[in-house]
N, C-alpha and C. Protein backbone atom coordinates (compact mmCIF):
# COMPACT_ATOMS: atom_id res chain seq x y z
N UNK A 1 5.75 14.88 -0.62
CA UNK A 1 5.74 13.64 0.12
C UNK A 1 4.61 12.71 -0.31
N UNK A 2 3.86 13.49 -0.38
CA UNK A 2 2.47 12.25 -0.88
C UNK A 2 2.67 11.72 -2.25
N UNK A 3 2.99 12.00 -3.19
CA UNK A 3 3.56 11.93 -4.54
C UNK A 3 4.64 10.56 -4.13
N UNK A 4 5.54 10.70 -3.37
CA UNK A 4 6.56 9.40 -2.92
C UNK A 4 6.22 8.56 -2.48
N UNK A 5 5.15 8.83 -1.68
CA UNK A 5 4.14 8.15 -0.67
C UNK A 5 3.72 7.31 -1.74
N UNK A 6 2.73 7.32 -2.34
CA UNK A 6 1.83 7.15 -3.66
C UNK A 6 3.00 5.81 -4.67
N UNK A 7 4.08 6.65 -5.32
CA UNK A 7 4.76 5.69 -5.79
C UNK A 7 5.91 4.53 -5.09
N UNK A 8 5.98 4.92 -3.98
CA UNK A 8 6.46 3.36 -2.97
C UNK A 8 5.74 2.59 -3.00
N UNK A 9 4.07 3.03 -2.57
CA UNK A 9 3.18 2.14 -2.00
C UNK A 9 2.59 1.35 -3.16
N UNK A 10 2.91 1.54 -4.14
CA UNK A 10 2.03 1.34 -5.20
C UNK A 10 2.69 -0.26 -5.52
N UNK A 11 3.95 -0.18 -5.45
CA UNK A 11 4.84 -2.14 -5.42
C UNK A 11 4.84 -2.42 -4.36
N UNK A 12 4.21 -2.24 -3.21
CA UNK A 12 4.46 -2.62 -1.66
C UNK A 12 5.57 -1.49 -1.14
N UNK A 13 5.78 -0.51 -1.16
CA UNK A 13 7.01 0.04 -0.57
C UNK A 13 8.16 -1.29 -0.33
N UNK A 14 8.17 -0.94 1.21
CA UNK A 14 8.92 -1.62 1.55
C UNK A 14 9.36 -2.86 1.68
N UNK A 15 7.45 -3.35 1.49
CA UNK A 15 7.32 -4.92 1.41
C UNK A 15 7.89 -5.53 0.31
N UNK A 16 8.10 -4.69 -0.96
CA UNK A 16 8.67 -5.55 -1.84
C UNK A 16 9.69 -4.31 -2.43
N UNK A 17 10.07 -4.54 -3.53
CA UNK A 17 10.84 -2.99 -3.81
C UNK A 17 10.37 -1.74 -4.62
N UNK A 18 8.93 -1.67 -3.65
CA UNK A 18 8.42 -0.12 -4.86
C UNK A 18 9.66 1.27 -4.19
N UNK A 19 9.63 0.74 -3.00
CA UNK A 19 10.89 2.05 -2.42
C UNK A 19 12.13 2.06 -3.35
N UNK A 20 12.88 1.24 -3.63
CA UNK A 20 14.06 0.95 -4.56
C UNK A 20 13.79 1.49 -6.07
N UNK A 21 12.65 1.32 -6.61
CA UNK A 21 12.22 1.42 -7.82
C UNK A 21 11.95 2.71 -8.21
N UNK A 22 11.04 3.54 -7.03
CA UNK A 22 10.61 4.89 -6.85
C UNK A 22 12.28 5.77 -6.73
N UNK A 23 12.79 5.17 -6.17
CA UNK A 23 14.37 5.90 -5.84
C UNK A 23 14.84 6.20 -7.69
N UNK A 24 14.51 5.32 -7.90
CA UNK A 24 15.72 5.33 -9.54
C UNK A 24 14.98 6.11 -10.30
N UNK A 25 13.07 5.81 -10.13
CA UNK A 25 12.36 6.95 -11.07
C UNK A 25 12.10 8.37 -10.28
N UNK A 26 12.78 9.00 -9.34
CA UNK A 26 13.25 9.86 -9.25
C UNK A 26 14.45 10.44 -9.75
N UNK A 27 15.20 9.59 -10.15
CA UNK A 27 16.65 9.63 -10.51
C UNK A 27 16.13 10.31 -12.61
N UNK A 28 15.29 9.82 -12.69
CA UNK A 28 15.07 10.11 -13.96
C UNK A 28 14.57 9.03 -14.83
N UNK A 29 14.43 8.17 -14.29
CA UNK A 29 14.33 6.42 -15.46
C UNK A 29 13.02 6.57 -15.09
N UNK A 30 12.49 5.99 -16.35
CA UNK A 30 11.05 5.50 -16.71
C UNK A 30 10.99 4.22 -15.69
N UNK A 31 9.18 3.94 -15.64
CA UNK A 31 8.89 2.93 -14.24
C UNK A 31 9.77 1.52 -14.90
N UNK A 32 9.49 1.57 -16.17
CA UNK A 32 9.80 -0.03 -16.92
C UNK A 32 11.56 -0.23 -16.65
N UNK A 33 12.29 1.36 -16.98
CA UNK A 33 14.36 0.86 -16.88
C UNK A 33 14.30 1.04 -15.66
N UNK A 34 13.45 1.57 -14.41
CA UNK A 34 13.96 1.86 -13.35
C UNK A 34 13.54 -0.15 -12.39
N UNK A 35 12.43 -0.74 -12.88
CA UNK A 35 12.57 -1.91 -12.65
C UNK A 35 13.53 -2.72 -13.01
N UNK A 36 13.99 -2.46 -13.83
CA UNK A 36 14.76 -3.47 -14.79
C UNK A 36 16.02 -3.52 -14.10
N UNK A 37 16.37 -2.12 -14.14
CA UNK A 37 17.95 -1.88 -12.93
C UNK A 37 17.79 -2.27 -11.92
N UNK A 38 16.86 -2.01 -11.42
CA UNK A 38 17.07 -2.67 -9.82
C UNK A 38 16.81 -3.89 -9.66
N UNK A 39 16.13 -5.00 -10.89
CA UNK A 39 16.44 -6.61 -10.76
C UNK A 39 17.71 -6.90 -10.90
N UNK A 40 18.43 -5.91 -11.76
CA UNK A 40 19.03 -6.24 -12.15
C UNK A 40 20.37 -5.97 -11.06
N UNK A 41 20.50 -5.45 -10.41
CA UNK A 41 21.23 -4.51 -9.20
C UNK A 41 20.73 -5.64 -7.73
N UNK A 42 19.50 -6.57 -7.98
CA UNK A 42 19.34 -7.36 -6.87
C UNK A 42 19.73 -9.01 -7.26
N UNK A 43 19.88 -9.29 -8.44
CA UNK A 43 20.19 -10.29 -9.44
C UNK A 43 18.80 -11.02 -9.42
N UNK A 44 17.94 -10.74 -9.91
CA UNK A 44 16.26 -11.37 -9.98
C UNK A 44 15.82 -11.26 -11.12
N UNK A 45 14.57 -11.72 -11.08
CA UNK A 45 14.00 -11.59 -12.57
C UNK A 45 12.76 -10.00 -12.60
N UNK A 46 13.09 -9.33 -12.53
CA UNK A 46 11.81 -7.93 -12.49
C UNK A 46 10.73 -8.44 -12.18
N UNK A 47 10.01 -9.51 -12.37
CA UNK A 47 8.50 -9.55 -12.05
C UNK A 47 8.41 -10.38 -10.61
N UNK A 48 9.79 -10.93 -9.72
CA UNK A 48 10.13 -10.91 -8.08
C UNK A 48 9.85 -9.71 -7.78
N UNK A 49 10.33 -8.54 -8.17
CA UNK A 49 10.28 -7.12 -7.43
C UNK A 49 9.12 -6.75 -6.36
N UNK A 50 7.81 -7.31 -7.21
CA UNK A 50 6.66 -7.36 -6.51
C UNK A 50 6.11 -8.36 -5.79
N UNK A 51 7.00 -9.54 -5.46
CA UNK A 51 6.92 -10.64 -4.83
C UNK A 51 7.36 -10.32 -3.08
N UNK A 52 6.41 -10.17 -2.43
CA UNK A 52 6.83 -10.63 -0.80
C UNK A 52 7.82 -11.23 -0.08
N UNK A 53 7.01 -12.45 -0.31
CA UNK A 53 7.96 -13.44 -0.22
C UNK A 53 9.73 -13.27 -0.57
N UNK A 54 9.53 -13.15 -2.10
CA UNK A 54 11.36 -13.40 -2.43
C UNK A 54 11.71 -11.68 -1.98
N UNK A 55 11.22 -10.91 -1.97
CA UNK A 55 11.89 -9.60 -1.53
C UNK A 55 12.20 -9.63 0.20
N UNK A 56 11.30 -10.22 0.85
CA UNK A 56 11.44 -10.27 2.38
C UNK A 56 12.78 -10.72 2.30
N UNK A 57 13.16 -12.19 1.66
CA UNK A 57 14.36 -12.61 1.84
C UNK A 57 15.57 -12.06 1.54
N UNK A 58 15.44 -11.55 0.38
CA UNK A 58 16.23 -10.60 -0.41
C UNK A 58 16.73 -9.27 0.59
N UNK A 59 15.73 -8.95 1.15
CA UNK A 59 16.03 -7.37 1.99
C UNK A 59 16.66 -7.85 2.97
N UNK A 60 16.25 -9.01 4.03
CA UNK A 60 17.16 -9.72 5.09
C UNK A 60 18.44 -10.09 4.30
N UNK A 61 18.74 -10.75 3.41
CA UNK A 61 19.95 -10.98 2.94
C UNK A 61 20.87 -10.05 2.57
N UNK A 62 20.69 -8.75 2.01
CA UNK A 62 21.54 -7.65 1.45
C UNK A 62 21.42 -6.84 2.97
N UNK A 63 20.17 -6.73 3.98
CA UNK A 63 20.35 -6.27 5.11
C UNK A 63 20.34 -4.29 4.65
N UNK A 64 18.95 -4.06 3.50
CA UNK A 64 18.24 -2.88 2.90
C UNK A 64 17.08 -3.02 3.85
N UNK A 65 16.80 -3.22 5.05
CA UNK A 65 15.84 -2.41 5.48
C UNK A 65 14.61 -3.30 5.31
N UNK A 66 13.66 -4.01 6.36
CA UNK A 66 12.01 -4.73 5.93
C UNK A 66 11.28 -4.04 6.73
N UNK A 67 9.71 -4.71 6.83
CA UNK A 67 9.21 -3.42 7.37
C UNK A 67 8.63 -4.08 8.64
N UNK A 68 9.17 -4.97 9.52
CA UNK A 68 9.46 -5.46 10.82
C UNK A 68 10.45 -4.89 11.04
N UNK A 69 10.51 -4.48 12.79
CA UNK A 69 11.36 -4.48 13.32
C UNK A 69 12.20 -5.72 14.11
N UNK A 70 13.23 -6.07 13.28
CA UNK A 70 13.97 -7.01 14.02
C UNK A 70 15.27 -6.79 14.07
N UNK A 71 15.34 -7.22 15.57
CA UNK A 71 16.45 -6.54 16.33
C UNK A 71 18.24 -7.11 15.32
N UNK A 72 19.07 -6.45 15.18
CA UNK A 72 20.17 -6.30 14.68
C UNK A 72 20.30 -6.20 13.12
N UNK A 73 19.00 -6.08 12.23
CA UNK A 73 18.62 -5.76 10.97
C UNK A 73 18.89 -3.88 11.07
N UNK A 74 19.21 -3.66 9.63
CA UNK A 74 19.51 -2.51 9.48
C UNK A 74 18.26 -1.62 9.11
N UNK A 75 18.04 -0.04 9.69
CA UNK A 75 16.76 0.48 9.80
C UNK A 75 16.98 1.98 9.78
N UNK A 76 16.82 2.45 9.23
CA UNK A 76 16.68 4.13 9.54
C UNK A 76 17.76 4.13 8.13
N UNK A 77 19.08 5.63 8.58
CA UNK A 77 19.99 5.94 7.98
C UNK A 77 21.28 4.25 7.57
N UNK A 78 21.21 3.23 8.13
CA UNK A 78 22.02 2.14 8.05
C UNK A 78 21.51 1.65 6.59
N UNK A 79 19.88 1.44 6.54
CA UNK A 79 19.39 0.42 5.37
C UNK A 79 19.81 1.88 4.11
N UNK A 80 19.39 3.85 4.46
CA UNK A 80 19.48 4.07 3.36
C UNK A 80 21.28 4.02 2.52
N UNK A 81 22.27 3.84 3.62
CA UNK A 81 23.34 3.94 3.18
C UNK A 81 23.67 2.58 2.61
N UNK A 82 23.06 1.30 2.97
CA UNK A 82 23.33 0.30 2.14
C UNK A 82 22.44 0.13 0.90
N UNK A 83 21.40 0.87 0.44
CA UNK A 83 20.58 1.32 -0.49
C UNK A 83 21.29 1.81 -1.64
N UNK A 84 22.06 3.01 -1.08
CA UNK A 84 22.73 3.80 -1.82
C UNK A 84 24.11 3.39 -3.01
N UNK A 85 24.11 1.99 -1.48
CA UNK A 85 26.00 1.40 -2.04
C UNK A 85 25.37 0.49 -3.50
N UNK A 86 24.19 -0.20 -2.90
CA UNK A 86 23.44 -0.86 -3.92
C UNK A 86 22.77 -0.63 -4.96
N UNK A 87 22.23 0.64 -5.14
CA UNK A 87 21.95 1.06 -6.23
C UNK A 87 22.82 1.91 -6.81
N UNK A 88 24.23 2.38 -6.46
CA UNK A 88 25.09 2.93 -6.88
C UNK A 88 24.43 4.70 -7.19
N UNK A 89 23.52 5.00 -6.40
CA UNK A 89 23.24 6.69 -6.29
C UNK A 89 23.70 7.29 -5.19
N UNK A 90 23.17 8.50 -5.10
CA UNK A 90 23.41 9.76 -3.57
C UNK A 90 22.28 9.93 -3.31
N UNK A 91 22.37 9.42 -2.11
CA UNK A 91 21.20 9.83 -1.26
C UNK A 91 21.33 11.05 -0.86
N UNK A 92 21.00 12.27 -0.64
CA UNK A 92 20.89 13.63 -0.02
C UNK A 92 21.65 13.25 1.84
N UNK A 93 20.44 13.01 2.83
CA UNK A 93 20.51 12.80 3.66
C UNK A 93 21.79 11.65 4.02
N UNK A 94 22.17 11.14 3.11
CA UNK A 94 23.34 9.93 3.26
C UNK A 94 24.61 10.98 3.53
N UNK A 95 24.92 11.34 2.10
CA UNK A 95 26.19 12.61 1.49
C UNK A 95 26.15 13.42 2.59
N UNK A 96 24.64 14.14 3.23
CA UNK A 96 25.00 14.83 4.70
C UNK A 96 25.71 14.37 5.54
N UNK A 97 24.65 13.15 6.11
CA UNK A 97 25.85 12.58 6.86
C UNK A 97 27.65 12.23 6.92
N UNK A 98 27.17 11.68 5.37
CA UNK A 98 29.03 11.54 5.60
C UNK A 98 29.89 12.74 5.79
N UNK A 99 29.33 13.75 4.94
CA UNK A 99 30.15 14.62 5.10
C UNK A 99 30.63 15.83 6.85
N UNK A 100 29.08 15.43 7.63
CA UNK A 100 29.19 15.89 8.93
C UNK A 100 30.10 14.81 9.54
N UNK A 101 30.12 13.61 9.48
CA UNK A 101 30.79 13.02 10.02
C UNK A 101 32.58 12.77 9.64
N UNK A 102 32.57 13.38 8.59
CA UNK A 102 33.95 12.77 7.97
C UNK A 102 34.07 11.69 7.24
N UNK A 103 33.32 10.85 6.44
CA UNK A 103 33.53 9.68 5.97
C UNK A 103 33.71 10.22 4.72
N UNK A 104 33.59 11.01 4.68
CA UNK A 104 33.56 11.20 2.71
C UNK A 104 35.36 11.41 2.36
C-alpha cells in the first residue's frame, strides 16, 4: 500500500491523474507510455495530467471520481468502474463485484 500510496501521490493522486497513471504502471507500462495512454484515453495533451485545474474538470466531466465530496458525483466502487470502462483494464475489486452481482 505505501508503494501505491507513494506513486498516486507523486502527480496529485486524485487531484490530477497520478491515480490513473499509477493504475496502467501497475499494469506493466513504463511512467512515460503509461502517461501517454491515459492523455491519450482522456483526449489531452500529457503535460494537463498534472494540471488541477484541467483534471478537476476533466474528472467532473467523465464523472472518475475528485477528491471533494459532491453530492451526485461518482465515489467509491461507481468512479472505479467508470475508471475501468475508461482505461479499458480489470479492476480486481470491480470483476468481484460484477461477478457477485451478476453483471458479468
Amino acid at each position: 500500500m505505501p508503494i501505491a500510496h507513494v506513486m498516486a501521490s507523486g502527480m496529485g493522486g486524485i487531484r490530477t491523474a497520478g491515480d490513473l497513471v499509477a493504475r496502467m504502471q501497475m499494469k506493466g507500462m513504463r511512467l512515460k507510455e503509461a502517461k501517454k495512454y491515459v492523455a491519450e484515453r482522456l483526449k489531452i495533451d500529457p503535460i494537463d495530467l498534472a494540471n488541477e485545474e484541467v483534471m478537476r474538470e476533466i474528472r467532473e466531466d467523465l464523472d472518475i471520481g475528485i477528491i471533494t465530496g459532491v453530492p451526485g458525483c461518482a465515489k467509491g466502487m461507481d468512479a472505479k468502474v467508470r475508471i475501468a470502462n475508461l482505461l479499458e483494464i480489470e479492476i480486481n475489486c470491480v470483476e468481484k463485484m460484477k461477478t457477485k452481482t451478476g453483471l458479468m
